[in-house]
C-alpha atoms as a PDB file:
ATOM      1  CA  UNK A   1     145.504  56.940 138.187  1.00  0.00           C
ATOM      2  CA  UNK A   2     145.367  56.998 142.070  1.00  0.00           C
ATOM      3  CA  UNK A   3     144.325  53.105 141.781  1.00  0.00           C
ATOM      4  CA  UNK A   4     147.907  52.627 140.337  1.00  0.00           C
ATOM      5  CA  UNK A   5     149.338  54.085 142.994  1.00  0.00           C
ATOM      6  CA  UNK A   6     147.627  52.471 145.368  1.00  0.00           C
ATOM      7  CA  UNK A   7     148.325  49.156 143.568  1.00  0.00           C
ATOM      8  CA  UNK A   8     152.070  49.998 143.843  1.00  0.00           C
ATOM      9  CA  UNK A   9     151.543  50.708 147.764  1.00  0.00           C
ATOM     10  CA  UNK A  10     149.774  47.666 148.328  1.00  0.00           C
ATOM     11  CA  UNK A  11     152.748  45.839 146.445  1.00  0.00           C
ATOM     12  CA  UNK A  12     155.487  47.348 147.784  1.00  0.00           C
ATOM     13  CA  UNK A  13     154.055  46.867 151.460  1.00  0.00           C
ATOM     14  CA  UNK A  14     153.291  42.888 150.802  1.00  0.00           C
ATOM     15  CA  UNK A  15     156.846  42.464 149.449  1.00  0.00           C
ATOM     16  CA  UNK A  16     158.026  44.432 152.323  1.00  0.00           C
ATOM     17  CA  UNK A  17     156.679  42.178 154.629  1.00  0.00           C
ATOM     18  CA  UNK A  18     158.001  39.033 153.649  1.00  0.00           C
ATOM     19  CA  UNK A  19     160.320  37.158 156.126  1.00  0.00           C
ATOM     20  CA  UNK A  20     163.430  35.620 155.148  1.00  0.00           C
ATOM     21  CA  UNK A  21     162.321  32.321 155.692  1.00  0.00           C
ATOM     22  CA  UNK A  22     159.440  32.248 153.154  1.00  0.00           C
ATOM     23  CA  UNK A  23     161.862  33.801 151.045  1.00  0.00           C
ATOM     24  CA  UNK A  24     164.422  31.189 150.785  1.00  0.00           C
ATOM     25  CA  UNK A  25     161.687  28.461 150.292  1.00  0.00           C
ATOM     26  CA  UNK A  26     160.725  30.190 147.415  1.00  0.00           C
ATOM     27  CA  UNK A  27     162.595  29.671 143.743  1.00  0.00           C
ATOM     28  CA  UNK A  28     165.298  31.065 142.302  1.00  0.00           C
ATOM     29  CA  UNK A  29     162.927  32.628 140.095  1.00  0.00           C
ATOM     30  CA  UNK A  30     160.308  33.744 142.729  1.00  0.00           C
ATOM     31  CA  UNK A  31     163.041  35.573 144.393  1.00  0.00           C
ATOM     32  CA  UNK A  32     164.387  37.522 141.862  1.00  0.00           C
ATOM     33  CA  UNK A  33     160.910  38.994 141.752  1.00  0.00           C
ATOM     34  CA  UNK A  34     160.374  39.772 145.908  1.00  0.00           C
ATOM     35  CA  UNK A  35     163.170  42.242 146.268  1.00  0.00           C
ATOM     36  CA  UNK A  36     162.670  45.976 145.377  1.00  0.00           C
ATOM     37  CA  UNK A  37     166.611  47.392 144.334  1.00  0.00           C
ATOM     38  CA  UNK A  38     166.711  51.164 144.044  1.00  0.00           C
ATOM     39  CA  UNK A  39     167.068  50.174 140.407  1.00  0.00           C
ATOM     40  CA  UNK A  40     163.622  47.751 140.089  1.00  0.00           C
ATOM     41  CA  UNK A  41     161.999  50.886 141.988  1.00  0.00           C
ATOM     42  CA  UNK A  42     163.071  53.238 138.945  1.00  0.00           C
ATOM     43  CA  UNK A  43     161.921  51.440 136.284  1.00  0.00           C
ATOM     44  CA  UNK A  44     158.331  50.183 138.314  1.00  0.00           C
ATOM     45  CA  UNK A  45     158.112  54.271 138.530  1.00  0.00           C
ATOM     46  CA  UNK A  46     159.091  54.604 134.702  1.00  0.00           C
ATOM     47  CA  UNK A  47     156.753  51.640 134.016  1.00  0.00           C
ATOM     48  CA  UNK A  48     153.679  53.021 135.745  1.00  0.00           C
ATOM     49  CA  UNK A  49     154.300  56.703 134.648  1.00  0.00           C
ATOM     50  CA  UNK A  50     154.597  55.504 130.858  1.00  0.00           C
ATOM     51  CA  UNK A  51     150.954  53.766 131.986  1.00  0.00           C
ATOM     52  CA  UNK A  52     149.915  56.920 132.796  1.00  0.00           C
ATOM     53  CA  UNK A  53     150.636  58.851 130.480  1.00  0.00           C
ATOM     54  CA  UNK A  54     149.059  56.280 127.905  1.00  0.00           C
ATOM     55  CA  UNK A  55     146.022  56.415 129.582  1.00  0.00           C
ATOM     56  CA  UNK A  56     145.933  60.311 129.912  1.00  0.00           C
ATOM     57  CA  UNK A  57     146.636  60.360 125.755  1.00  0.00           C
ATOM     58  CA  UNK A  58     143.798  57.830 125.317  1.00  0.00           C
ATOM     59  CA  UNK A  59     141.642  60.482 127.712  1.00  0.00           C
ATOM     60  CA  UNK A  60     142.576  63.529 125.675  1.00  0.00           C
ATOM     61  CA  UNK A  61     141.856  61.649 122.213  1.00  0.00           C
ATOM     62  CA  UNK A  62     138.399  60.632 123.638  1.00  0.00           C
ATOM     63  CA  UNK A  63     137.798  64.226 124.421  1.00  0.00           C
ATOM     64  CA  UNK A  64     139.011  65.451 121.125  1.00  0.00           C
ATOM     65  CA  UNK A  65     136.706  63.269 119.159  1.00  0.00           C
ATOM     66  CA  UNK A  66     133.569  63.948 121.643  1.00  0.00           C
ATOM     67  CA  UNK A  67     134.421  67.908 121.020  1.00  0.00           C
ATOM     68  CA  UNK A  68     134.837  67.327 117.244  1.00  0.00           C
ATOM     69  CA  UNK A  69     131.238  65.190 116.993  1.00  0.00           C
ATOM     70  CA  UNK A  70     129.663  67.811 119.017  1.00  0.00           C
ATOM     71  CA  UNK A  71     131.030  70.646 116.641  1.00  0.00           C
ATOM     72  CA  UNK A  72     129.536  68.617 113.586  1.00  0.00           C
ATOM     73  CA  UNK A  73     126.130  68.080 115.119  1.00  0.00           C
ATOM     74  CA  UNK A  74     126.195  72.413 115.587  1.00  0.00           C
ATOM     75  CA  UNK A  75     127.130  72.835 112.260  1.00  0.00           C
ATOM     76  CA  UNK A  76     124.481  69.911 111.306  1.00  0.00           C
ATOM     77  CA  UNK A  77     121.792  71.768 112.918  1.00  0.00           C
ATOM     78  CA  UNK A  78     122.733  75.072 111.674  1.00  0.00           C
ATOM     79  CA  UNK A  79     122.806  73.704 108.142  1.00  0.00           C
ATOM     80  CA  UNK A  80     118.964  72.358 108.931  1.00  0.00           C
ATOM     81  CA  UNK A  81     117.690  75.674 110.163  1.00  0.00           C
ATOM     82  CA  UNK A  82     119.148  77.271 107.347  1.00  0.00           C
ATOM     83  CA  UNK A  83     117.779  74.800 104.804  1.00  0.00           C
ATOM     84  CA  UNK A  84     114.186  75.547 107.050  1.00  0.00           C
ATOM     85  CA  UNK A  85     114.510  79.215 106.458  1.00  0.00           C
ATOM     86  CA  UNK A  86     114.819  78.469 102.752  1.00  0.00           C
ATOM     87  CA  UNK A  87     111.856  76.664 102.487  1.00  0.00           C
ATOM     88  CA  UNK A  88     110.050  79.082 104.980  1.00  0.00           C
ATOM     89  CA  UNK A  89     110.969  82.357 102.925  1.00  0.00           C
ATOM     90  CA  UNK A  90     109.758  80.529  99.650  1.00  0.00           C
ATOM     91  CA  UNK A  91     106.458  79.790 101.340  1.00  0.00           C
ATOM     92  CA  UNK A  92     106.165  83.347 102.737  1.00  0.00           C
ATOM     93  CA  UNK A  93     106.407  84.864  99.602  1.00  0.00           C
ATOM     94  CA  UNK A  94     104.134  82.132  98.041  1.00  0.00           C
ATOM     95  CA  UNK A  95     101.975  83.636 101.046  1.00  0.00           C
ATOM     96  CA  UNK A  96     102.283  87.421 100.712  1.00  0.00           C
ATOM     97  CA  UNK A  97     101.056  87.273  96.720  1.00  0.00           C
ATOM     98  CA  UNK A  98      98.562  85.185  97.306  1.00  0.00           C
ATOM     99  CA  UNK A  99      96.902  87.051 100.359  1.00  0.00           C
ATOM    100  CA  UNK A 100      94.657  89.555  99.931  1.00  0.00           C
ATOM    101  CA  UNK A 101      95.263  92.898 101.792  1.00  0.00           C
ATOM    102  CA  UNK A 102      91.649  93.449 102.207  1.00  0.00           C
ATOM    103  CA  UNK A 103      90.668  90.394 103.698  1.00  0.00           C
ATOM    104  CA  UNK A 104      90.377  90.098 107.464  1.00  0.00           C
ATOM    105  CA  UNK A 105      93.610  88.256 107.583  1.00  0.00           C
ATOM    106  CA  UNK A 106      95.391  90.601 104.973  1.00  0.00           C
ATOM    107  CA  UNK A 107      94.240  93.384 107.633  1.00  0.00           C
ATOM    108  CA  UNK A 108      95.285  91.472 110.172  1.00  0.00           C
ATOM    109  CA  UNK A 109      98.787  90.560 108.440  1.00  0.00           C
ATOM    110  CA  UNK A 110      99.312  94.428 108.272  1.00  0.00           C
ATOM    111  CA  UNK A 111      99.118  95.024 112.099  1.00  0.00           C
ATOM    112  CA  UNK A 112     100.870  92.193 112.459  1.00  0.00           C
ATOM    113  CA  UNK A 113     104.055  93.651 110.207  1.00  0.00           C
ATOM    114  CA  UNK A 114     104.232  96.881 111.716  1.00  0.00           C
ATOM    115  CA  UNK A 115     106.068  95.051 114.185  1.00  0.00           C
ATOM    116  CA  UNK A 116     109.165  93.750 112.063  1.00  0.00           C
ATOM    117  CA  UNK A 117     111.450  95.098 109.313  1.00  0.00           C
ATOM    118  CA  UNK A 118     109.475  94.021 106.617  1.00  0.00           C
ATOM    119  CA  UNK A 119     106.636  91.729 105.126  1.00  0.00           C
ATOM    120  CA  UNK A 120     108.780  89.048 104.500  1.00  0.00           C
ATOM    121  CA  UNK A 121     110.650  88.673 107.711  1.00  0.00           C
ATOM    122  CA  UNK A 122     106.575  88.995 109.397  1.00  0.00           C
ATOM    123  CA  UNK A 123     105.355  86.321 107.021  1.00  0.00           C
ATOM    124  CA  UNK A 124     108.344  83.667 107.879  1.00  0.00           C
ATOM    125  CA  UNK A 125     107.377  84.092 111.480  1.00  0.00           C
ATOM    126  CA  UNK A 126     103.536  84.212 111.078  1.00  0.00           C
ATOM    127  CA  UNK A 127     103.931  80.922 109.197  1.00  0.00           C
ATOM    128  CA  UNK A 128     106.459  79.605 111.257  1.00  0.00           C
ATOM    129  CA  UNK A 129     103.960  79.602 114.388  1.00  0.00           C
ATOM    130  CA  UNK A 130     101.257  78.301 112.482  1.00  0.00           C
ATOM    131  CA  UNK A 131     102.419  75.601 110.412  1.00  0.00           C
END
């Protein structure tokens, strides 16, 4: 936005500085163009703040999209853990009847689940970190 408005300066200052002379060597047409009226001022102004505030739209509609991806990639990934602890919870119970409790690892398991709220929620994580 500042480049605009720097563009503008740059304009105004170069038509500023033309000379009468080079002015009246110049077309009809050309001339029309060199002079700024209170009233060509106005509408540049209207002109470059309509520019502006097309661009800042396009901004804010890029951001909405980029914020509405990124909320369907967390909701993606929650979906995937959740279809993971499915499949995890299956296997732990696959796990827990198929272990025996008097085993080195069933006596292991049982240390192991003192630490958690129950058998299933130790199994999950025990085969979690070792799958």
């Amino acid at each position: 936005m500042d480049s605009i408005d720097k563009l503008l300066a740059e304009l105004q200052t170069e038509y500023k500085e033309v000379k009468p002379q080079q002015q009246q060597s110049k077309s009809a047409t050309a001339k029309s163009f060199i002079p700024l009226s209170p009233k060509s001022a106005s509408l540049m102004d209207n002109l470059l703040a309509e520019v502006k505030a097309n661009f800042e739209e396009e901004d804010a509609a890029i951001e909405l999209k980029r914020q509405q991806e990124l909320e369907q990639e967390r909701i993606r990934q929650e979906q995937l853990k959740a279809k993971q602890l499915e499949v995890l919870k299956v296997q732990a119970k696959e796990w827990l009847a198929k272990v025996d409790p008097l085993s080195s690892e069933g006596l292991w398991f049982e240390r192991f689940a003192e630490s958690y709220s129950s058998k299933l929620e130790a199994a999950i994580e025990y085969l979690k970190n070792n799958d």
